[in-house]
N, C-alpha and C. Protein backbone atom coordinates (compact mmCIF):
# COMPACT_ATOMS: atom_id res chain seq x y z
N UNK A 1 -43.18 -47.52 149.34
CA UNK A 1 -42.47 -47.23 148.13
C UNK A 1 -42.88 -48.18 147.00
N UNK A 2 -43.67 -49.36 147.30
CA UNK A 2 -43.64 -50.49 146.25
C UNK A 2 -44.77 -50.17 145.62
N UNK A 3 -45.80 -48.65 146.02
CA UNK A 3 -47.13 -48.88 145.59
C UNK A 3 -46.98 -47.52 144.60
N UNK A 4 -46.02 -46.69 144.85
CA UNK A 4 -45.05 -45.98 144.21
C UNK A 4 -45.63 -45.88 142.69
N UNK A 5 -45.42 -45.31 141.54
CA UNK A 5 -45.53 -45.45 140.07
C UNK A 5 -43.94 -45.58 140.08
N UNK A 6 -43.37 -46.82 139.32
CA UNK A 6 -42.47 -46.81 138.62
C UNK A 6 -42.27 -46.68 137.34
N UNK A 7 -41.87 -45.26 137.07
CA UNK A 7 -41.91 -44.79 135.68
C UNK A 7 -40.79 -45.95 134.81
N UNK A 8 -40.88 -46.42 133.61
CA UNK A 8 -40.18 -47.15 132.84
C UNK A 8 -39.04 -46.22 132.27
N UNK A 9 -38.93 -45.07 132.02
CA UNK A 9 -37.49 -44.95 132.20
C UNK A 9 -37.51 -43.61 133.29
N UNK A 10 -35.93 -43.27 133.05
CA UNK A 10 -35.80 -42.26 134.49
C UNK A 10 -36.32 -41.05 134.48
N UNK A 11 -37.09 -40.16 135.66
CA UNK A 11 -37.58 -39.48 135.46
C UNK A 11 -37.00 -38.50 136.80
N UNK A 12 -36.94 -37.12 136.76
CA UNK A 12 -36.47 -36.60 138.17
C UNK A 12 -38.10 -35.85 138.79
N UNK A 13 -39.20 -36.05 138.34
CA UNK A 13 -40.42 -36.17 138.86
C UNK A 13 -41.21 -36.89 138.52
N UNK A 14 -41.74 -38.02 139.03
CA UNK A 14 -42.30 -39.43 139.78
C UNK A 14 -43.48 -38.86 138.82
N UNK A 15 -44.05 -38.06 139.22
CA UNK A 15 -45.65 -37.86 139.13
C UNK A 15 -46.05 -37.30 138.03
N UNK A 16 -45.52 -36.18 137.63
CA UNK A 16 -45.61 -35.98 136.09
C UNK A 16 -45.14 -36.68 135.09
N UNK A 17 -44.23 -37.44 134.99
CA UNK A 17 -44.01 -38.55 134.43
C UNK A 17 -45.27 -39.73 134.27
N UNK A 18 -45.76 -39.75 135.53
CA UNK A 18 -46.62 -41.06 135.66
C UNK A 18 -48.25 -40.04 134.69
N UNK A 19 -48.14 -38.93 134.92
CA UNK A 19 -49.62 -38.27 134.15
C UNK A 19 -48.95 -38.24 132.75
N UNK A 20 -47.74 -38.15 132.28
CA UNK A 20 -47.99 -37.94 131.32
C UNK A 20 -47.75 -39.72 130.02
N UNK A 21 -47.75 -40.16 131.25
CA UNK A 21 -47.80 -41.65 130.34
C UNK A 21 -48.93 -41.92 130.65
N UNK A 22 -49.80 -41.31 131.40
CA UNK A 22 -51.65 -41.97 131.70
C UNK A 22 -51.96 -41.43 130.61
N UNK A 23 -51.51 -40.06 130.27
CA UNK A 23 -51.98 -39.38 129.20
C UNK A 23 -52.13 -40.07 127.76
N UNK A 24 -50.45 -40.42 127.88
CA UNK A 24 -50.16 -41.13 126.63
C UNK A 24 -51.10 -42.46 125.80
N UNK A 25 -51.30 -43.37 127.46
CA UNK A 25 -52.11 -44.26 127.02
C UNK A 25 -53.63 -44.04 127.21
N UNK A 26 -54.20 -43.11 127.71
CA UNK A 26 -55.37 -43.16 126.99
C UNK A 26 -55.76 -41.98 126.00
N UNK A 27 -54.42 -41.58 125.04
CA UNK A 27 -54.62 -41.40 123.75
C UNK A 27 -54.24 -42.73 122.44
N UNK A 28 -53.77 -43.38 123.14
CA UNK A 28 -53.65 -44.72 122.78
C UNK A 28 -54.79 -45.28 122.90
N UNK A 29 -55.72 -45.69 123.99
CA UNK A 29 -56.79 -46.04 123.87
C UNK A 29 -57.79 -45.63 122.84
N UNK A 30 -57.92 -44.23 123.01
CA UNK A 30 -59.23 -43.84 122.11
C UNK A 30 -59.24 -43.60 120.86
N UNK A 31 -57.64 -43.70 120.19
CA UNK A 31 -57.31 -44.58 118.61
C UNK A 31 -57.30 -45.44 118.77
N UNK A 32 -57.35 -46.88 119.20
CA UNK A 32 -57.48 -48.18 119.60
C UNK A 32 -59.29 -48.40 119.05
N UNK A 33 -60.19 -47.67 119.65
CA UNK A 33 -61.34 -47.69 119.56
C UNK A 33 -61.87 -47.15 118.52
N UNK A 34 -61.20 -45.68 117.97
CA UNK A 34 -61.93 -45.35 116.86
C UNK A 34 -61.25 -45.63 116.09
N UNK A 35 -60.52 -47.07 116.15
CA UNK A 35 -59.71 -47.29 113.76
C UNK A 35 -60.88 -48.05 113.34
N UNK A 36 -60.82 -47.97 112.36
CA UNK A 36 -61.75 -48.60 111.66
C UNK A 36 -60.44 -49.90 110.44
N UNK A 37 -61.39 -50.78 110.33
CA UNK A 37 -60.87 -51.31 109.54
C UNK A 37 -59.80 -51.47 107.99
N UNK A 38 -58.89 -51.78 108.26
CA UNK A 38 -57.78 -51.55 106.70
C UNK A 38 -57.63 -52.12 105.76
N UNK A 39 -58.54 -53.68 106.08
CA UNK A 39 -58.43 -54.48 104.73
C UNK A 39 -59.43 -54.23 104.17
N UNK A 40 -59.10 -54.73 102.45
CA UNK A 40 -60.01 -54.27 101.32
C UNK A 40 -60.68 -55.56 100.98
N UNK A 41 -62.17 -55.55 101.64
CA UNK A 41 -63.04 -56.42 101.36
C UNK A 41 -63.65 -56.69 100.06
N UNK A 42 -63.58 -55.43 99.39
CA UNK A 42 -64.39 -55.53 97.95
C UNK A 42 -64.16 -56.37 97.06
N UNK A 43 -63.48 -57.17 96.81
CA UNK A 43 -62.99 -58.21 95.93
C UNK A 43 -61.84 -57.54 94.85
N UNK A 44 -61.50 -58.14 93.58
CA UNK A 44 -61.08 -57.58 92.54
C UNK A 44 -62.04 -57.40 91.87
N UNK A 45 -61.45 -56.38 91.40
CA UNK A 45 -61.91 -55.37 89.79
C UNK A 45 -62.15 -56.00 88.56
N UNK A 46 -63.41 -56.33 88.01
CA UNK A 46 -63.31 -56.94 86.68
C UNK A 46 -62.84 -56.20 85.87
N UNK A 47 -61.79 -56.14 84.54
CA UNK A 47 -61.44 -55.71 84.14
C UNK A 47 -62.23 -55.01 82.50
N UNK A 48 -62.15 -53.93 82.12
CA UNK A 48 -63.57 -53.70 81.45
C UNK A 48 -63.60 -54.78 80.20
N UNK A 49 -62.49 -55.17 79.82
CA UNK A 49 -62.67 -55.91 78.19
C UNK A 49 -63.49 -57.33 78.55
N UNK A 50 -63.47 -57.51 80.17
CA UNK A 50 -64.16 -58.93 79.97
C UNK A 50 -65.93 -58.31 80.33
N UNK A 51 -66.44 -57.53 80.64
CA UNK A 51 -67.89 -56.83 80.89
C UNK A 51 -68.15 -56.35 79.46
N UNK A 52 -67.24 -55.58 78.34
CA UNK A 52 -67.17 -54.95 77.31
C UNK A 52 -66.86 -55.61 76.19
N UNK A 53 -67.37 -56.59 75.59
CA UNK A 53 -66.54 -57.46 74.32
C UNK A 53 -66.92 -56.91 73.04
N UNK A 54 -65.22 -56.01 73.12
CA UNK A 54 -65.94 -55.20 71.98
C UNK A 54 -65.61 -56.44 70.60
N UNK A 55 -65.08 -57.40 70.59
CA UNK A 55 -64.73 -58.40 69.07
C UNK A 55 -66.41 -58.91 68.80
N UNK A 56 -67.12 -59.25 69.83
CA UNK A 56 -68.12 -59.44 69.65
C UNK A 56 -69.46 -58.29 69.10
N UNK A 57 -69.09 -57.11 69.57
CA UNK A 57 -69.89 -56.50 69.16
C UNK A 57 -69.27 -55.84 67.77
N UNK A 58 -68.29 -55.92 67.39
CA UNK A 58 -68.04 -56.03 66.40
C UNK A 58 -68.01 -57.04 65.24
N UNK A 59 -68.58 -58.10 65.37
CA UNK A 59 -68.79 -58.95 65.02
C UNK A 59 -70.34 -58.63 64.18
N UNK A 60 -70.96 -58.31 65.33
CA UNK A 60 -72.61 -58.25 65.45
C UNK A 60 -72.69 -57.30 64.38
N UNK A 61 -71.94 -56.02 64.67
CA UNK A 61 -72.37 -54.90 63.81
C UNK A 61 -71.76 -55.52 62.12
N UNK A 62 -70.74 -55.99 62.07
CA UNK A 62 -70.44 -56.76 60.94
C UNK A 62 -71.89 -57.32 59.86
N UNK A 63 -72.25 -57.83 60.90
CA UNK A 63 -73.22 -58.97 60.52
C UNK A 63 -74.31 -58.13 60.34
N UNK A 64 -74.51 -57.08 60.66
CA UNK A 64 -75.68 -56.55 61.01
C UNK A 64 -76.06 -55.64 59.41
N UNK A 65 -74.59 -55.25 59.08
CA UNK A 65 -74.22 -54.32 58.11
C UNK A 65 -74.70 -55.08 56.83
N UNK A 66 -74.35 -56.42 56.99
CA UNK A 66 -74.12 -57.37 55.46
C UNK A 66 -75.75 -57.62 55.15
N UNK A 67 -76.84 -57.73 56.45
CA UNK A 67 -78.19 -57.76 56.57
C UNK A 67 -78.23 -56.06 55.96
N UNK A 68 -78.01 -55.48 55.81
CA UNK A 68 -78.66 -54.17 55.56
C UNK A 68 -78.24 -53.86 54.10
N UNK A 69 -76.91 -54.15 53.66
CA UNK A 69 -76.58 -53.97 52.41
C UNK A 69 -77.52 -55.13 51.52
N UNK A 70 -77.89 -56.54 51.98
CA UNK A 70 -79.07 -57.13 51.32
C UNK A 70 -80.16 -57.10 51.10
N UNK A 71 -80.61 -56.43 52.07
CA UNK A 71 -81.99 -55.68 52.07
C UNK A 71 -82.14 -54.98 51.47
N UNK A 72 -81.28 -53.61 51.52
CA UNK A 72 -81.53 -52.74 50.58
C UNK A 72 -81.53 -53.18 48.68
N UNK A 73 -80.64 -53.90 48.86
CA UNK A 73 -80.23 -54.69 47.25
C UNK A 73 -81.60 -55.45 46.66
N UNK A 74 -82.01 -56.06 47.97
CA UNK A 74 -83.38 -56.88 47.46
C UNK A 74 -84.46 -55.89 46.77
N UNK A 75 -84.61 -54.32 48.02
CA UNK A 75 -85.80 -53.65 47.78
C UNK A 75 -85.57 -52.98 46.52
N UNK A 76 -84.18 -52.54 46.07
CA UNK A 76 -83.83 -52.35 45.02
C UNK A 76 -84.61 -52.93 43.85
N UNK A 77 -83.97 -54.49 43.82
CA UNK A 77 -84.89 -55.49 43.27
C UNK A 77 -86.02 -55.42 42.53
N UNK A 78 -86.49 -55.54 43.85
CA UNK A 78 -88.24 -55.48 44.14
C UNK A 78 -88.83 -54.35 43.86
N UNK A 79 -88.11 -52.51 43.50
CA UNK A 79 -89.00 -51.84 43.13
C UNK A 79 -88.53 -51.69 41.30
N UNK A 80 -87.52 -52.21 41.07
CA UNK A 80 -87.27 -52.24 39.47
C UNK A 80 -87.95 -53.37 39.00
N UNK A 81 -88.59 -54.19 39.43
CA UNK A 81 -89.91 -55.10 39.09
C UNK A 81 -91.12 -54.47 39.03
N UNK A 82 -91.56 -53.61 40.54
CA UNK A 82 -92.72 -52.82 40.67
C UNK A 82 -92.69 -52.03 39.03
N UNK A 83 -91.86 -51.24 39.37
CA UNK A 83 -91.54 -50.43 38.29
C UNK A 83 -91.77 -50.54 36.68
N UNK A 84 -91.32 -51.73 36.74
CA UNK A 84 -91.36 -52.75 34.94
C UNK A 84 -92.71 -52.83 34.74
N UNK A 85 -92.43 -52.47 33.05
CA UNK A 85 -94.49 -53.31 32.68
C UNK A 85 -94.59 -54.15 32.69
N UNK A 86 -93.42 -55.16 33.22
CA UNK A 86 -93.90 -56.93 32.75
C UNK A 86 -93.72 -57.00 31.46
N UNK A 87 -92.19 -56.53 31.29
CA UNK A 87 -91.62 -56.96 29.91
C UNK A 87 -90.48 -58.69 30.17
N UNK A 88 -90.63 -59.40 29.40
CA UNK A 88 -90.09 -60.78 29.23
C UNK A 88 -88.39 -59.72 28.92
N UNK A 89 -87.60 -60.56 29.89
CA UNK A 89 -86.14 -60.29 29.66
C UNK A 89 -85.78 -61.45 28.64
N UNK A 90 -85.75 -61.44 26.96
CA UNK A 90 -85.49 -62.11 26.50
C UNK A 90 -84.11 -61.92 25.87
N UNK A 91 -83.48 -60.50 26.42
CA UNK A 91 -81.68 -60.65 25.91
C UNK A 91 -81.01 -61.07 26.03
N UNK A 92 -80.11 -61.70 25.24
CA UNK A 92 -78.60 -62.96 25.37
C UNK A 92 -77.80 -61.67 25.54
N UNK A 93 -77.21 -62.55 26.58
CA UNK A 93 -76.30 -61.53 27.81
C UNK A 93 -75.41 -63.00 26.78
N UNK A 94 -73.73 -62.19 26.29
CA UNK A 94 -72.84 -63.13 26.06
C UNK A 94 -71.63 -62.89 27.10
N UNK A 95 -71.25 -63.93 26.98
CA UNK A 95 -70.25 -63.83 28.57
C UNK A 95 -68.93 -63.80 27.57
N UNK A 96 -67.97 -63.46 28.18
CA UNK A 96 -66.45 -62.66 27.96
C UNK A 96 -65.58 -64.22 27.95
N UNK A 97 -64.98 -64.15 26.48
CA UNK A 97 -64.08 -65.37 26.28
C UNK A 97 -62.94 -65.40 26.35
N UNK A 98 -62.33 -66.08 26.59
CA UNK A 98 -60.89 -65.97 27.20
C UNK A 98 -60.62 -65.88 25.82
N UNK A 99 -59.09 -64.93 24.80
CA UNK A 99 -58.37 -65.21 23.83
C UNK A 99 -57.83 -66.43 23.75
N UNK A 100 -57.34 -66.77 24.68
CA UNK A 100 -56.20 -68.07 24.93
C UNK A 100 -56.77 -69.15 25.49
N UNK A 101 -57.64 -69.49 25.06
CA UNK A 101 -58.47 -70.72 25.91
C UNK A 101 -58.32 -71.99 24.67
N UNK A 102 -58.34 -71.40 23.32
CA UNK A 102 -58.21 -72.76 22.73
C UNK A 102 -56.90 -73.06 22.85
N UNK A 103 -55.56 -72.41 22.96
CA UNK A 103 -54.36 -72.51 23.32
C UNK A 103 -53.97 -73.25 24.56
N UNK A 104 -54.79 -72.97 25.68
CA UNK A 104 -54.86 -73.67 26.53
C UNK A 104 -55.41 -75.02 26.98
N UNK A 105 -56.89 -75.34 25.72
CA UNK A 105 -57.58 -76.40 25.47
C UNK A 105 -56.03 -77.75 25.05
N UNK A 106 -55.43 -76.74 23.90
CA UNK A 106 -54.55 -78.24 23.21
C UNK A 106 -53.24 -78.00 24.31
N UNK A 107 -53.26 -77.68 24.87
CA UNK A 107 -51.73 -77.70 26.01
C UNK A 107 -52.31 -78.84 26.50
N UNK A 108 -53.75 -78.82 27.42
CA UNK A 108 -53.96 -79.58 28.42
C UNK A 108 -54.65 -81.15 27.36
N UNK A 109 -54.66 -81.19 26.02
CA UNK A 109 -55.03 -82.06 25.27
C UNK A 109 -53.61 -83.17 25.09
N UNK A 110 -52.45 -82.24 24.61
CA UNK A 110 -51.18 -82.77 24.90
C UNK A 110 -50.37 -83.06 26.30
N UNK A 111 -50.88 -82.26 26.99
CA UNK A 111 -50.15 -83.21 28.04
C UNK A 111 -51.04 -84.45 28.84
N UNK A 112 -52.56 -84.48 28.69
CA UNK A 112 -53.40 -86.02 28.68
C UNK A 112 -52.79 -86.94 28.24
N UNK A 113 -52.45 -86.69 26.53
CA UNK A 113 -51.86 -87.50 25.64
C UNK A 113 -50.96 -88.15 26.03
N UNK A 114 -49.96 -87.29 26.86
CA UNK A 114 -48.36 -87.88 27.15
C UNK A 114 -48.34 -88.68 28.03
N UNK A 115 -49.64 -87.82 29.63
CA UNK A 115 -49.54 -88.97 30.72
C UNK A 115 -50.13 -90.34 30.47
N UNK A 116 -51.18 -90.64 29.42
CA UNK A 116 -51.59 -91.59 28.87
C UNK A 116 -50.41 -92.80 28.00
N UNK A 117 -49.73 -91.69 27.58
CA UNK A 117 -48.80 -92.66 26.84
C UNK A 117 -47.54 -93.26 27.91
N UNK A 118 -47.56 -92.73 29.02
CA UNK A 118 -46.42 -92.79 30.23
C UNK A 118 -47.21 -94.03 30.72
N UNK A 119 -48.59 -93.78 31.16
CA UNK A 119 -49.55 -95.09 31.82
C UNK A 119 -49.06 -96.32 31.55
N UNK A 120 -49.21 -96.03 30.24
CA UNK A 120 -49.68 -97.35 28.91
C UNK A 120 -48.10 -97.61 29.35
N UNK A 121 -46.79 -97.21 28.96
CA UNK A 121 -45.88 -97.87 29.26
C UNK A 121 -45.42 -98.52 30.42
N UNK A 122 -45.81 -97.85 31.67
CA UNK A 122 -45.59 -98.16 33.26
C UNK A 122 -46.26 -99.93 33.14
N UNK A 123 -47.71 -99.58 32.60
CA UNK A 123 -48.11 -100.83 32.45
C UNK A 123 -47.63 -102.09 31.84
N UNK A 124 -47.18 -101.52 30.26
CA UNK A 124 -46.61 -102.58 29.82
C UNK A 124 -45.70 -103.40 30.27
N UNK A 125 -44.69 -102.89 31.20
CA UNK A 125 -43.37 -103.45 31.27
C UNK A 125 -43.38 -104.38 32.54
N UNK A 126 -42.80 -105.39 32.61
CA UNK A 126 -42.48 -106.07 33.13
C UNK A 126 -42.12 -106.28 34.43
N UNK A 127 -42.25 -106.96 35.36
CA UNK A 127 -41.60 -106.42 36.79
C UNK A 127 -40.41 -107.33 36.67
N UNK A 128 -39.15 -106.59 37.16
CA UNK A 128 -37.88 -107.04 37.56
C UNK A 128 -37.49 -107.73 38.76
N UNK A 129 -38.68 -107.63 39.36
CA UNK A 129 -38.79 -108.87 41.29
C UNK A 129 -38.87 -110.04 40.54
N UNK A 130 -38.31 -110.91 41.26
CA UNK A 130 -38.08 -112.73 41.14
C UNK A 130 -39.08 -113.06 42.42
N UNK A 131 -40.51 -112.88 42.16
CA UNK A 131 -41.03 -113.32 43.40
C UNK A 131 -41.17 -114.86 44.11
N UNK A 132 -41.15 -115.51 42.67
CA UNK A 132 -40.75 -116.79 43.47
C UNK A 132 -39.13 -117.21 43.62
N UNK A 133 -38.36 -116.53 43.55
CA UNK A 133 -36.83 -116.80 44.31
C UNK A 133 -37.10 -116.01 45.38
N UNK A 134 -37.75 -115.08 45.67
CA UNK A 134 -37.87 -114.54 47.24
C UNK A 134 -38.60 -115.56 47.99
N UNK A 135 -39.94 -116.58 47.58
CA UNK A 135 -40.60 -117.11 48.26
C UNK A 135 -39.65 -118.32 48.56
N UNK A 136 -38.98 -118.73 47.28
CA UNK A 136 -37.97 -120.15 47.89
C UNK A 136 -36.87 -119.90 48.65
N UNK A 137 -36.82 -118.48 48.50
CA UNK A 137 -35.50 -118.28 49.69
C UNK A 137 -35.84 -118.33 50.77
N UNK A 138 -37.56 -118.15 51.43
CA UNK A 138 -37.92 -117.77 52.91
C UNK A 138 -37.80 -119.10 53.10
N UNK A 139 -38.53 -120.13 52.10
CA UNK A 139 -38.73 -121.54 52.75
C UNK A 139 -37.39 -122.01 53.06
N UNK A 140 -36.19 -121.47 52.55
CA UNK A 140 -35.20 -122.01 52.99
C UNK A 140 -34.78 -121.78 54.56
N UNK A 141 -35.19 -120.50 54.35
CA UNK A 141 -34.72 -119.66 55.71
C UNK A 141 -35.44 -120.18 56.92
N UNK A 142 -36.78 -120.56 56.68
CA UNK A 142 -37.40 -121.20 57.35
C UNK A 142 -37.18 -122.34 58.00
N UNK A 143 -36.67 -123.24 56.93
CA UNK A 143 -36.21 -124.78 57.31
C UNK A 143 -35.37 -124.72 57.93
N UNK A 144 -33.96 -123.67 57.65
CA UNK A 144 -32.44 -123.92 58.36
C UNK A 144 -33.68 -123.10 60.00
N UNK A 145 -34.15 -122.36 59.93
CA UNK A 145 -34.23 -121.88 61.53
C UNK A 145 -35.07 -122.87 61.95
N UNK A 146 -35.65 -123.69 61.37
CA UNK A 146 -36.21 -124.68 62.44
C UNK A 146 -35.35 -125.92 63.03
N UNK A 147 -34.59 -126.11 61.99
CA UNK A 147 -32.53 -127.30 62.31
C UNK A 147 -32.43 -126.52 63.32
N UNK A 148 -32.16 -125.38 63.25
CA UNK A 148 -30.87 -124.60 64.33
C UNK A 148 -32.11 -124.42 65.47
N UNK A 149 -33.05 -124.15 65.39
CA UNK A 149 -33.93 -123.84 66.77
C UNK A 149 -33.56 -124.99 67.84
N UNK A 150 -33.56 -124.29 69.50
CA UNK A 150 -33.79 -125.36 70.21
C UNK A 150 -34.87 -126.10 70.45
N UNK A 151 -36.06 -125.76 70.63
CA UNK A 151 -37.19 -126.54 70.65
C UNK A 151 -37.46 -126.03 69.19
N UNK A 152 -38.15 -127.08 68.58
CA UNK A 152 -39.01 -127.32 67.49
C UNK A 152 -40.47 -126.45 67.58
N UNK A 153 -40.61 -125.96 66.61
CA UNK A 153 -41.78 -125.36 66.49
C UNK A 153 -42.73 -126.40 66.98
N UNK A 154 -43.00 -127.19 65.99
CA UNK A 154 -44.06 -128.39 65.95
C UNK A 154 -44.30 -129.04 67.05
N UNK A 155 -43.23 -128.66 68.33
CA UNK A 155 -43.60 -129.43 69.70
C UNK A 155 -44.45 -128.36 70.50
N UNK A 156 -44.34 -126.91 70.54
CA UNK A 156 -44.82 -125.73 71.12
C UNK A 156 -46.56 -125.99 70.44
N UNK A 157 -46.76 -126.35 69.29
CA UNK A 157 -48.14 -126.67 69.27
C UNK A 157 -48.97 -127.65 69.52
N UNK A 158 -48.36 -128.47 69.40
CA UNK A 158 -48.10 -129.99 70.46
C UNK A 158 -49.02 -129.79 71.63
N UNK A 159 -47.70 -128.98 72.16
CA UNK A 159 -48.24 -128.70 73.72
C UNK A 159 -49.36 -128.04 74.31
N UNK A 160 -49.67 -126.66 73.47
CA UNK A 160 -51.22 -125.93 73.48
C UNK A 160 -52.63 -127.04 73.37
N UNK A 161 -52.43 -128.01 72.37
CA UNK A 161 -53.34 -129.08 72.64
C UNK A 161 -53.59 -130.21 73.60
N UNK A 162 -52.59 -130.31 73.90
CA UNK A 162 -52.70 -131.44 75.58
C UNK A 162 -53.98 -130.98 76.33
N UNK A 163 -54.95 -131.91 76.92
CA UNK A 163 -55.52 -131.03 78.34
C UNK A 163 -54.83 -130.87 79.36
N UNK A 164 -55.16 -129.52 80.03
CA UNK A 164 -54.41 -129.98 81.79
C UNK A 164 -55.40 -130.53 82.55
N UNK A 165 -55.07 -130.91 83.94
CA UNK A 165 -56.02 -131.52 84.91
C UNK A 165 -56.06 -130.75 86.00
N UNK A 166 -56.95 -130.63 86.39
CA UNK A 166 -57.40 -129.52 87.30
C UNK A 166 -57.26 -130.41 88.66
N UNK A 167 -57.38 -129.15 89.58
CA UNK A 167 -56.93 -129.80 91.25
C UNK A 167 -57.56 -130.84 91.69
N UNK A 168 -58.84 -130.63 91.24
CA UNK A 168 -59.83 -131.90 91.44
C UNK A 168 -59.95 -132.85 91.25
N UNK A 169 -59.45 -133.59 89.96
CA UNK A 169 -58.75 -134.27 89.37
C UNK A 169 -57.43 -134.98 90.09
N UNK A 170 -56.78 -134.15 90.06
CA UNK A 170 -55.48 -134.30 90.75
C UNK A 170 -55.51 -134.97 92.19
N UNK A 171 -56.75 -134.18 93.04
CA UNK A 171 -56.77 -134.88 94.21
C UNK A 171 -57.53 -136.53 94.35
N UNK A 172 -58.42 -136.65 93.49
CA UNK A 172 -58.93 -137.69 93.68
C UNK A 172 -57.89 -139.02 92.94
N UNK A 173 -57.44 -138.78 92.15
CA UNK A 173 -56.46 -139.82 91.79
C UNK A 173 -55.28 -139.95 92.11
N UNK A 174 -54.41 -138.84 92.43
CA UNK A 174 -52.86 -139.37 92.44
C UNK A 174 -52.50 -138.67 94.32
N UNK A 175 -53.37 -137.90 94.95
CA UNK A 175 -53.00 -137.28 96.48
C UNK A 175 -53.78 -138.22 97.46
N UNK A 176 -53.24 -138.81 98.34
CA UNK A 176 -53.86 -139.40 99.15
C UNK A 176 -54.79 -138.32 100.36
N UNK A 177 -55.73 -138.74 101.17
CA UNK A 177 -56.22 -138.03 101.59
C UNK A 177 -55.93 -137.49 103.45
């Protein structure tokens, strides 16, 4: 009985039960064998605006346009010269005057005038600082904080000038050996 098929759940025939789970698993098997792979190896997708720059090629054609409108302007140029007998352009071309320009000449004549006359006064006048009652007040201030200080200035520089004595020193004269 132990060599038996024990079907995994209950069955009231042993044997068809047991064929139809052989069945089962080797239709299991031979999808097992023929899947093919599910992950997506291809990488990501560049996206077209970074392969496609259209600001740049709009740029180009920009540029390309402003070269073509000069060219043509030049050959323009160049065939109304061809063209000419080699006459001297000796006409006074007069250029367009403002109405209001001498109006505008003495506005900006008078107000020179004024900031000049503002200068001249800034300059003249006097300064109202007491710079030497500010300087005799520091020396005062100075003196009382050197009374009230605990150490004295004049000893702190004192001290920066002393030499020190180095270990070497030290050992040969005052450490016994």
């Amino acid at each position: 009985m132990h060599r038996s098929y024990q079907p995994l759940k209950p069955a009231t025939n042993r044997y068809l039960q047991q064929r139809w789970d052989q069945n089962n698993y080797d239709n299991h098997r031979r999808k097992v064998t023929s899947a093919l792979p599910a992950v997506d190896t291809k990488g990501v997708r560049t996206p077209t605006h970074i392969h496609l720059k259209l600001k740049k090629l709009q740029l180009q054609d920009e540029r390309l346009s402003i070269i073509d409108r000069d060219n043509r302007l030049l050959a323009s140029k160049l065939a109304d010269i061809v063209c000419s007998k080699g006459r001297v352009d000796h006409s006074n071309q007069y250029h367009l005057r403002s109405l209001n320009a001498d109006k505008r000449r003495a506005d900006l004549r008078l107000i020179s005038h004024q900031n000049q006359a503002i200068y001249q006064r800034i300059t003249d006048r006097q300064s109202e600082y007491r710079r030497q009652l500010w300087l005799d007040d520091w020396e005062r201030a100075e003196q009382r904080r050197g009374h009230i200080a605990r150490f004295p200035q004049g000893l702190n520089n004192k001290q920066k000038m002393k030499p020190t004595m180095t270990l070497s020193v030290m050992s040969a004269v005052g450490m016994p050996r």
